[in-house]
Structure formats: C-alpha cells, structure tokens
PDB file of N, CA and C in Angstrom:
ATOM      1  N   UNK A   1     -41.534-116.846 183.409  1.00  0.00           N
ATOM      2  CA  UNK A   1     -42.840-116.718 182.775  1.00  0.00           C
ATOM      3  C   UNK A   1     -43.174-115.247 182.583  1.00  0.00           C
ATOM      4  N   UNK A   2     -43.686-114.678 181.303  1.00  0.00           N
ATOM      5  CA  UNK A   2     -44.113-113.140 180.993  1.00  0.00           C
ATOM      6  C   UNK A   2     -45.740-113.528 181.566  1.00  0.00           C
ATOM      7  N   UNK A   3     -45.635-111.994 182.543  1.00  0.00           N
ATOM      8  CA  UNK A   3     -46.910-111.484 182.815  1.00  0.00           C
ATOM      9  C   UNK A   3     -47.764-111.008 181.855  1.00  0.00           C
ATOM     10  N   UNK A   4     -48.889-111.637 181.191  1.00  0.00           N
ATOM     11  CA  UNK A   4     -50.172-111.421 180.533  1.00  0.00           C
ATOM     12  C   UNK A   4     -50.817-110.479 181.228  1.00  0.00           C
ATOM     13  N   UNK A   5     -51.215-109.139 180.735  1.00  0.00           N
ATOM     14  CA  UNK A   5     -52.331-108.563 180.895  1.00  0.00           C
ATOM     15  C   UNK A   5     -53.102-108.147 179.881  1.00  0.00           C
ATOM     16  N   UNK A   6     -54.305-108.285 180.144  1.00  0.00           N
ATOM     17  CA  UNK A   6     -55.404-108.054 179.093  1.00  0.00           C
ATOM     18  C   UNK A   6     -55.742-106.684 178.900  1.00  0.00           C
ATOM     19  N   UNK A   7     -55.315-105.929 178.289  1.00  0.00           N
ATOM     20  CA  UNK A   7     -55.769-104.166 177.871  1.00  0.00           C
ATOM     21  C   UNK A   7     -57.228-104.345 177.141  1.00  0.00           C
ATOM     22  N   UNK A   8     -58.018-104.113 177.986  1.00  0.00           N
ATOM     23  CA  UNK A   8     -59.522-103.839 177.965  1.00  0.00           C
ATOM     24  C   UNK A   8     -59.495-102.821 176.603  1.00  0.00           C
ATOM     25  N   UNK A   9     -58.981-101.933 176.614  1.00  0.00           N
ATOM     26  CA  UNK A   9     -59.198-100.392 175.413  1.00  0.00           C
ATOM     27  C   UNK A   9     -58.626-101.297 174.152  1.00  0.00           C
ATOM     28  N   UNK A  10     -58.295-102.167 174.213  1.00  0.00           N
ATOM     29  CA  UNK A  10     -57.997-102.936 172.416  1.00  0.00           C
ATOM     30  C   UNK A  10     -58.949-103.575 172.489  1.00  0.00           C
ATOM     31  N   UNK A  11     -59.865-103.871 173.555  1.00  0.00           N
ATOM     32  CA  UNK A  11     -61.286-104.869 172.900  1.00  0.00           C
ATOM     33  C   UNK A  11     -61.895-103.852 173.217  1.00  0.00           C
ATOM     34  N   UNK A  12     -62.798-104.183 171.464  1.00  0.00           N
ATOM     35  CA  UNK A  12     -64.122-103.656 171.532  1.00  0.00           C
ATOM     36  C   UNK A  12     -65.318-103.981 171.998  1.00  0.00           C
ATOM     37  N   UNK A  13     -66.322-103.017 173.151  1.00  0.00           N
ATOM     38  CA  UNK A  13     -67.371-103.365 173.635  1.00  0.00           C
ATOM     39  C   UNK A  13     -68.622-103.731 173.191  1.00  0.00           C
ATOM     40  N   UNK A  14     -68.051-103.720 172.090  1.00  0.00           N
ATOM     41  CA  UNK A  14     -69.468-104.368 171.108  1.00  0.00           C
ATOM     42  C   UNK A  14     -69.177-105.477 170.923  1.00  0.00           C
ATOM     43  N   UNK A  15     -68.258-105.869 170.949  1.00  0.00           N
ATOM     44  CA  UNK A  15     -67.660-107.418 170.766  1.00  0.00           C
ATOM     45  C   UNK A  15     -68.101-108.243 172.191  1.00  0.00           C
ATOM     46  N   UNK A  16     -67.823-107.864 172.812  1.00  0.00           N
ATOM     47  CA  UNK A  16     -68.554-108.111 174.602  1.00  0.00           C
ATOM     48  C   UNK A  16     -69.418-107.491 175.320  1.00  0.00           C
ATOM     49  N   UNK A  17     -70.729-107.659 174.400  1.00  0.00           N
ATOM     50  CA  UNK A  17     -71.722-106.077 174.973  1.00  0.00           C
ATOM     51  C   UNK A  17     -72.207-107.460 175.971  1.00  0.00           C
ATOM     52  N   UNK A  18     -71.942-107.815 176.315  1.00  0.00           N
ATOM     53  CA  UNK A  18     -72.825-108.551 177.606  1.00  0.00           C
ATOM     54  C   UNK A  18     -71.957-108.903 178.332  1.00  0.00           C
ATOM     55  N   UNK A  19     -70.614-108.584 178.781  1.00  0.00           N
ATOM     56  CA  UNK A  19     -70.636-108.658 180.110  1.00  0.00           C
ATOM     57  C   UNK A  19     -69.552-107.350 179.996  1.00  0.00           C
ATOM     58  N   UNK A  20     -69.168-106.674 181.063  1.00  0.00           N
ATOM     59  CA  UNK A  20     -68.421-105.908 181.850  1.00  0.00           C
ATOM     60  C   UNK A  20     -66.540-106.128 181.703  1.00  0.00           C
ATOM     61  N   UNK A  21     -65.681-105.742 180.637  1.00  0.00           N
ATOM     62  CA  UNK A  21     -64.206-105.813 180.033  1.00  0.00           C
ATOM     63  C   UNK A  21     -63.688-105.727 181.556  1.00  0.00           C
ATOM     64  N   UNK A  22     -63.887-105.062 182.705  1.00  0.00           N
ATOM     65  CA  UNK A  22     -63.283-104.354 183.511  1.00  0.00           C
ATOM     66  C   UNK A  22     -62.764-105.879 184.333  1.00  0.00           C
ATOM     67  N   UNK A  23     -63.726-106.711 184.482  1.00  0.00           N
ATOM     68  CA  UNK A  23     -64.148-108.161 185.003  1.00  0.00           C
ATOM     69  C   UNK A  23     -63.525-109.393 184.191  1.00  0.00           C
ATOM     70  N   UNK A  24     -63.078-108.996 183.318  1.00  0.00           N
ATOM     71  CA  UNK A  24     -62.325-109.682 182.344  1.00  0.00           C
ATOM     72  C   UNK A  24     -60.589-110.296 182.860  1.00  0.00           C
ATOM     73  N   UNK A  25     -60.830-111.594 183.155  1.00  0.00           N
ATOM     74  CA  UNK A  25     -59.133-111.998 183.624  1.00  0.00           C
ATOM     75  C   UNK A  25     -58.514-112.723 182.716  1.00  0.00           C
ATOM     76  N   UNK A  26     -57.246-112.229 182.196  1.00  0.00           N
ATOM     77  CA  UNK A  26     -56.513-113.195 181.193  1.00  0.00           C
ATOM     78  C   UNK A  26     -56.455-114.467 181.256  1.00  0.00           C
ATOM     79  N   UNK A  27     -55.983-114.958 182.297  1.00  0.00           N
ATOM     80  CA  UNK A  27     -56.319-116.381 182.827  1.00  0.00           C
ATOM     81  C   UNK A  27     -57.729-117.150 183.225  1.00  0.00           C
ATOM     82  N   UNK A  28     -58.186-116.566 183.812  1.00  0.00           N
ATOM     83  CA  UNK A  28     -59.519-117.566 183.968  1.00  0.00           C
ATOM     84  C   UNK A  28     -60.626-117.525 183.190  1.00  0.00           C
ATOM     85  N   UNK A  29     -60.492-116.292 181.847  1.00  0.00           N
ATOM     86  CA  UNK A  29     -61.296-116.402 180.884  1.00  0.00           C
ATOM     87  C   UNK A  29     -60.476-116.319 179.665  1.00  0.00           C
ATOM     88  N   UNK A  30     -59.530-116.990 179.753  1.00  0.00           N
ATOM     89  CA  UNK A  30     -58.852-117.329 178.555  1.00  0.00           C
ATOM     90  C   UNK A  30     -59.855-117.541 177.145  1.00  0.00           C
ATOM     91  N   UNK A  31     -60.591-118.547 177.548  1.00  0.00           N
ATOM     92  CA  UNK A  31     -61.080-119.542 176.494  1.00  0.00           C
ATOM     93  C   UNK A  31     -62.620-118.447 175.846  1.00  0.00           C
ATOM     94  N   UNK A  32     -63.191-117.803 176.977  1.00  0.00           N
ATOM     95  CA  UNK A  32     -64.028-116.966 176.629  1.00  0.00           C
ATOM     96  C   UNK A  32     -63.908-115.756 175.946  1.00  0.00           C
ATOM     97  N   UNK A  33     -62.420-115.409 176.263  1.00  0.00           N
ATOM     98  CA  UNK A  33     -62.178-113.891 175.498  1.00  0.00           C
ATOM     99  C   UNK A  33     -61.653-114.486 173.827  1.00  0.00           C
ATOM    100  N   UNK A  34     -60.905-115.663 173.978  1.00  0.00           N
ATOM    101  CA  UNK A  34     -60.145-115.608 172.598  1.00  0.00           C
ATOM    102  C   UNK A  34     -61.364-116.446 171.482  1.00  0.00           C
ATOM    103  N   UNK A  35     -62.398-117.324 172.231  1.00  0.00           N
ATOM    104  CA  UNK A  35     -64.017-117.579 171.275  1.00  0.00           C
ATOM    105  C   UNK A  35     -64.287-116.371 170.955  1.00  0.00           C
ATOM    106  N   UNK A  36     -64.570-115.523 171.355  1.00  0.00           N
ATOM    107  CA  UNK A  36     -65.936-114.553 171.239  1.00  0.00           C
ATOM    108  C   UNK A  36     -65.107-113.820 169.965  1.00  0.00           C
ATOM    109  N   UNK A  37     -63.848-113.138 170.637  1.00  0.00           N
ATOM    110  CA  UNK A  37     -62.748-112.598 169.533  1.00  0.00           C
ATOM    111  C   UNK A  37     -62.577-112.844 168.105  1.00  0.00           C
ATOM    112  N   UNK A  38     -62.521-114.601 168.408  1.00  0.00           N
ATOM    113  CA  UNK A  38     -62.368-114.852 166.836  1.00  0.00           C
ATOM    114  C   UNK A  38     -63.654-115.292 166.048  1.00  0.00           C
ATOM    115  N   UNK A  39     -64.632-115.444 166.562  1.00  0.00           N
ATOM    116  CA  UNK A  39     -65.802-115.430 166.463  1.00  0.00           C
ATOM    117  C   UNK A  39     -66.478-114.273 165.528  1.00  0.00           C
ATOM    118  N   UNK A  40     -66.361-112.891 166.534  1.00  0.00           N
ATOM    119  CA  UNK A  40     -66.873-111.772 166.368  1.00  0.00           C
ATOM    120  C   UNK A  40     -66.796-110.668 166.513  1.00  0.00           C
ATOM    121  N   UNK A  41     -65.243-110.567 166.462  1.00  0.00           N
ATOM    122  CA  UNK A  41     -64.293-109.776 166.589  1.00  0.00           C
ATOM    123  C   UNK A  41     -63.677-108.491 165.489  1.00  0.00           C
ATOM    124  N   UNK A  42     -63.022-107.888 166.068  1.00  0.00           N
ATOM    125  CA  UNK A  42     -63.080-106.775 164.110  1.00  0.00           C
ATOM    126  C   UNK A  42     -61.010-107.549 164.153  1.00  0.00           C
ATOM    127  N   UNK A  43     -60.754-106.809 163.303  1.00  0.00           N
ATOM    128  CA  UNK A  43     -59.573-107.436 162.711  1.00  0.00           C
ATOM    129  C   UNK A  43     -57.901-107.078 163.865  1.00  0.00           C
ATOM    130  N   UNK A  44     -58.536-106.293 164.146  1.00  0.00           N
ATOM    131  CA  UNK A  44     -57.480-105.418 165.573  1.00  0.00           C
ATOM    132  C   UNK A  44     -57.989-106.196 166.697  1.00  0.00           C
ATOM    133  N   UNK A  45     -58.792-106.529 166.978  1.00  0.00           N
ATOM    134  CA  UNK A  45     -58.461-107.289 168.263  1.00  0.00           C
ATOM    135  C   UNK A  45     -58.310-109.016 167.543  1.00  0.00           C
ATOM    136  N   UNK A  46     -58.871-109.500 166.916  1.00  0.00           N
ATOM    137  CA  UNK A  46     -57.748-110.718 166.137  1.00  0.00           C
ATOM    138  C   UNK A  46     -56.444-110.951 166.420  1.00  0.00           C
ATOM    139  N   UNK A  47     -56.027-109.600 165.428  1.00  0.00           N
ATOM    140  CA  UNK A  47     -54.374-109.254 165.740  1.00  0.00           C
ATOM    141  C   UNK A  47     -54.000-109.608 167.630  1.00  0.00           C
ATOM    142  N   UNK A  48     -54.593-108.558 168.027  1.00  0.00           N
ATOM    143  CA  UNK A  48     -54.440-108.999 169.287  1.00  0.00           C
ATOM    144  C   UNK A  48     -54.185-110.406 170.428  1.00  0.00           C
ATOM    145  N   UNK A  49     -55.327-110.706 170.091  1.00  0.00           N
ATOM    146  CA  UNK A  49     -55.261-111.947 170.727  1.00  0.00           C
ATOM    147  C   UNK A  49     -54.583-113.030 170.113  1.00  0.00           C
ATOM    148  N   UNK A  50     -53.737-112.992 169.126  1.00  0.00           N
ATOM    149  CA  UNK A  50     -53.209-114.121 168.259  1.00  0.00           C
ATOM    150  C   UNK A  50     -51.893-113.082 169.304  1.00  0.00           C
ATOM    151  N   UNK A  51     -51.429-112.309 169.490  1.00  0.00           N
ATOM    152  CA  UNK A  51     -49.840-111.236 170.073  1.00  0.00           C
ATOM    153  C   UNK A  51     -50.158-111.898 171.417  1.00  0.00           C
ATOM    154  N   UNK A  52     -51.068-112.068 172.009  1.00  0.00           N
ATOM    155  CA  UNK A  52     -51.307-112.232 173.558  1.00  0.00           C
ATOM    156  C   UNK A  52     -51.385-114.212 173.892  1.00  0.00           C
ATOM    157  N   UNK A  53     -51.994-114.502 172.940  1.00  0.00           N
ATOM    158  CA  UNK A  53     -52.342-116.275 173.175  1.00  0.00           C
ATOM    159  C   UNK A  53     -51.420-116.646 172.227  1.00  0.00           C
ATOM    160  N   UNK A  54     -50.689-117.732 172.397  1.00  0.00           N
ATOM    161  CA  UNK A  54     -49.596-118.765 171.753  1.00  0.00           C
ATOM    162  C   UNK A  54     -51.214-119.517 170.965  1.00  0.00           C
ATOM    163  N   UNK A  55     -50.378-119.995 170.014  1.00  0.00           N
ATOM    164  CA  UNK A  55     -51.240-120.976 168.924  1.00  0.00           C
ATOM    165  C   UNK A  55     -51.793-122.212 169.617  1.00  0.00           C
ATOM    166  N   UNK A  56     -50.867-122.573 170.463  1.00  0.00           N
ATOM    167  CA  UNK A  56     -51.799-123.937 171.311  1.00  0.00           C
ATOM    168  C   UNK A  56     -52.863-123.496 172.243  1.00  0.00           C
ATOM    169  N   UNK A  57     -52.778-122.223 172.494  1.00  0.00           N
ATOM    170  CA  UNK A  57     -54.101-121.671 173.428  1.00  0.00           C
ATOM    171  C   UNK A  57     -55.157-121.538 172.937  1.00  0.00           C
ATOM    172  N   UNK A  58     -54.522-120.770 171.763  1.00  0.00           N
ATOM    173  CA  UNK A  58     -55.898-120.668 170.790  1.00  0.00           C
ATOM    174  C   UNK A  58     -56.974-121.731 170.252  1.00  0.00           C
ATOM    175  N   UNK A  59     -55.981-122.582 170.020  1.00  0.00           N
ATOM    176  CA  UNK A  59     -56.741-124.096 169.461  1.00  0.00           C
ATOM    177  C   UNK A  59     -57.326-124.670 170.246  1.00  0.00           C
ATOM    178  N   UNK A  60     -56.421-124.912 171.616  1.00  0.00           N
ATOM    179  CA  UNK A  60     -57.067-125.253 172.917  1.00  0.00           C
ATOM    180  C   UNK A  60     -58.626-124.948 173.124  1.00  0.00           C
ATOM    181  N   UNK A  61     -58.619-123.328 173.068  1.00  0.00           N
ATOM    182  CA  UNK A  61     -59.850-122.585 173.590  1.00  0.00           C
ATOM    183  C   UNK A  61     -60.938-123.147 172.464  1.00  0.00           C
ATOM    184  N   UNK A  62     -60.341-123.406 171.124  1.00  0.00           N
ATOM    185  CA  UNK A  62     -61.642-123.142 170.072  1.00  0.00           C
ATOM    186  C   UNK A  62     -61.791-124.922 170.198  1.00  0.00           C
ATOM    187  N   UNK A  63     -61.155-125.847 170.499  1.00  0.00           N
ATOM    188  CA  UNK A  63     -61.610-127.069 170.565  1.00  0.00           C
ATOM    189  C   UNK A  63     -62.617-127.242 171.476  1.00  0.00           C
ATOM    190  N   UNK A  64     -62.475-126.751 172.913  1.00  0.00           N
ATOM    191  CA  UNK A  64     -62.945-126.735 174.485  1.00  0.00           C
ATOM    192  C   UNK A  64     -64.383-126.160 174.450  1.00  0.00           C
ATOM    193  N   UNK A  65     -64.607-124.775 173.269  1.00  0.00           N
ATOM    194  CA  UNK A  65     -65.311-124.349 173.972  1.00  0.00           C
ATOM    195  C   UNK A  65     -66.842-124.779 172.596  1.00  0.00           C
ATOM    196  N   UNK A  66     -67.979-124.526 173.647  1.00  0.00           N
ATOM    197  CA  UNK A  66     -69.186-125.272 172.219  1.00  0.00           C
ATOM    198  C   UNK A  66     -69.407-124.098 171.675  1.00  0.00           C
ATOM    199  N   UNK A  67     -70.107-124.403 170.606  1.00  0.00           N
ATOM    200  CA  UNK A  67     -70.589-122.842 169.604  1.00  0.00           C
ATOM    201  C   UNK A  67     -69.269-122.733 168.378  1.00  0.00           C
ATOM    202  N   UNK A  68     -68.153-123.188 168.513  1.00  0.00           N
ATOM    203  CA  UNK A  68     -67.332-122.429 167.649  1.00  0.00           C
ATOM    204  C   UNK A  68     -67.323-123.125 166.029  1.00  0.00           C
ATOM    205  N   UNK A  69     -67.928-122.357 165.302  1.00  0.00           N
ATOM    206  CA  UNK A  69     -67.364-122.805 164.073  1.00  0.00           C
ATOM    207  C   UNK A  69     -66.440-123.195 163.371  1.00  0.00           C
ATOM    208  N   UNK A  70     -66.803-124.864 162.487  1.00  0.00           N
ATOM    209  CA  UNK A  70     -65.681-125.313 162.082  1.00  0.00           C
ATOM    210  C   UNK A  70     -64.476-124.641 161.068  1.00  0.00           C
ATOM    211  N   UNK A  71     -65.331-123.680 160.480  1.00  0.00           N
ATOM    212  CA  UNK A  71     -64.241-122.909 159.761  1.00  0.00           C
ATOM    213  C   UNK A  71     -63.295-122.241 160.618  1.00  0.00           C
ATOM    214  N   UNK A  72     -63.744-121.343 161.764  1.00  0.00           N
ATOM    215  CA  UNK A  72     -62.557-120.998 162.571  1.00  0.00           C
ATOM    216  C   UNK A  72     -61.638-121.972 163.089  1.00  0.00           C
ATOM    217  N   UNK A  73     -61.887-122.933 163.722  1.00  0.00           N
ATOM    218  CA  UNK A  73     -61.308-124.020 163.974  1.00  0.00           C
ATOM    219  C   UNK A  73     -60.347-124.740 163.224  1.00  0.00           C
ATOM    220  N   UNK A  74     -60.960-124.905 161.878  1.00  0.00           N
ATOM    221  CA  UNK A  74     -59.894-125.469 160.866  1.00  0.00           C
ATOM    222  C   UNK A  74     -59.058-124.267 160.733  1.00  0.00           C
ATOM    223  N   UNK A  75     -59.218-123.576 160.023  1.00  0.00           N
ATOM    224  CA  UNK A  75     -58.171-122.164 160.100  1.00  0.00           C
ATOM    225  C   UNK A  75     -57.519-122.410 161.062  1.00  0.00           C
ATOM    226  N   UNK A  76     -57.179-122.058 162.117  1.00  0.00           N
ATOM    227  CA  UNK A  76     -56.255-122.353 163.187  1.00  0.00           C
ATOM    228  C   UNK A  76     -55.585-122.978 163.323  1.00  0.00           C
ATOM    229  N   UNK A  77     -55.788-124.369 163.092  1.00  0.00           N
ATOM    230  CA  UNK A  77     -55.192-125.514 163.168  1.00  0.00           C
ATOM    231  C   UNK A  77     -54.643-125.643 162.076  1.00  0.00           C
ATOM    232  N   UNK A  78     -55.045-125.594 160.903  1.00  0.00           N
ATOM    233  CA  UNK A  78     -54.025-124.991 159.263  1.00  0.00           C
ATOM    234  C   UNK A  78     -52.875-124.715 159.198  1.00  0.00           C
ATOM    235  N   UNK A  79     -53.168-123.235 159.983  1.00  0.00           N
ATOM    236  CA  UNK A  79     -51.926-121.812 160.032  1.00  0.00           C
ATOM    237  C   UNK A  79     -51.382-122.075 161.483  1.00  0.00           C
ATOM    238  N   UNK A  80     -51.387-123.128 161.678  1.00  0.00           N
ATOM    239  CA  UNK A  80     -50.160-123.721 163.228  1.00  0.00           C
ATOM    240  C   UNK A  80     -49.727-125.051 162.768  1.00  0.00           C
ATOM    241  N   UNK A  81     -49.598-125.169 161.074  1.00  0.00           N
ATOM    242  CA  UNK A  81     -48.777-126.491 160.766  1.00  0.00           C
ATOM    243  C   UNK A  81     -47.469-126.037 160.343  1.00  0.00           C
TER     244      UNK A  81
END
C-alpha cells in the first residue's frame, strides 16, 4: 500500500478558511477535503486531489457526503466510465 500524505501548501486556505490545514488527515477526512475541493476549489488543487484520490474515492466521498451538487457528481461518475 503507498503512503498518502496530504501537502497542506497545495491547498488553498481560502478554500478551507474555517478550519485549520495543519489538522487535516488524509484518511479520516477523506470525504471532507475532496467535497469542499471540488466544490470550491481553484483548478490546482482539483488537479490535486484527482493525483491523490483514485476515482472510486472520489465518487464515494461526493455520493456520502450532503450539500454536493448534482453537476459535480454527475461529472465524476461520467469521466470514470
């Protein structure tokens, strides 16, 4: 298994102005970092988190979590056929 770490300095803090990057765990906020990202994210950390999360994570997270728009959602699930 490759070790995931989350490099805080590729997300932007405006993208997470409410809580603290430092506090941020690849694993147990999976689903929270890769919503917010594709949500409201600039185009470099996108990139990012699509290099860091496999396509079933992603979908995973945007099915799981509430708030996410169906356009992101469909997109995803689209461009992983």
């Amino acid at each position: 298994m490759i070790k995931k770490e989350l490099h805080i300095k590729l997300l932007n803090p405006v993208t997470f102005w409410d809580v603290d990057l430092n506090f941020l765990d690849i694993f147990k906020d999976r689903d929270f970092i890769i919503v917010r990202v594709l949500e409201r994210g600039t185009d470099m950390e996108i990139a990012y988190i699509e290099a860091v999360y496999s396509q079933s994570e992603i979908i995973s997270a945007l099915e799981n979590t509430r708030g996410v728009s169906k356009k992101t959602l469909n997109f995803y699930k689209t461009i992983s056929l």
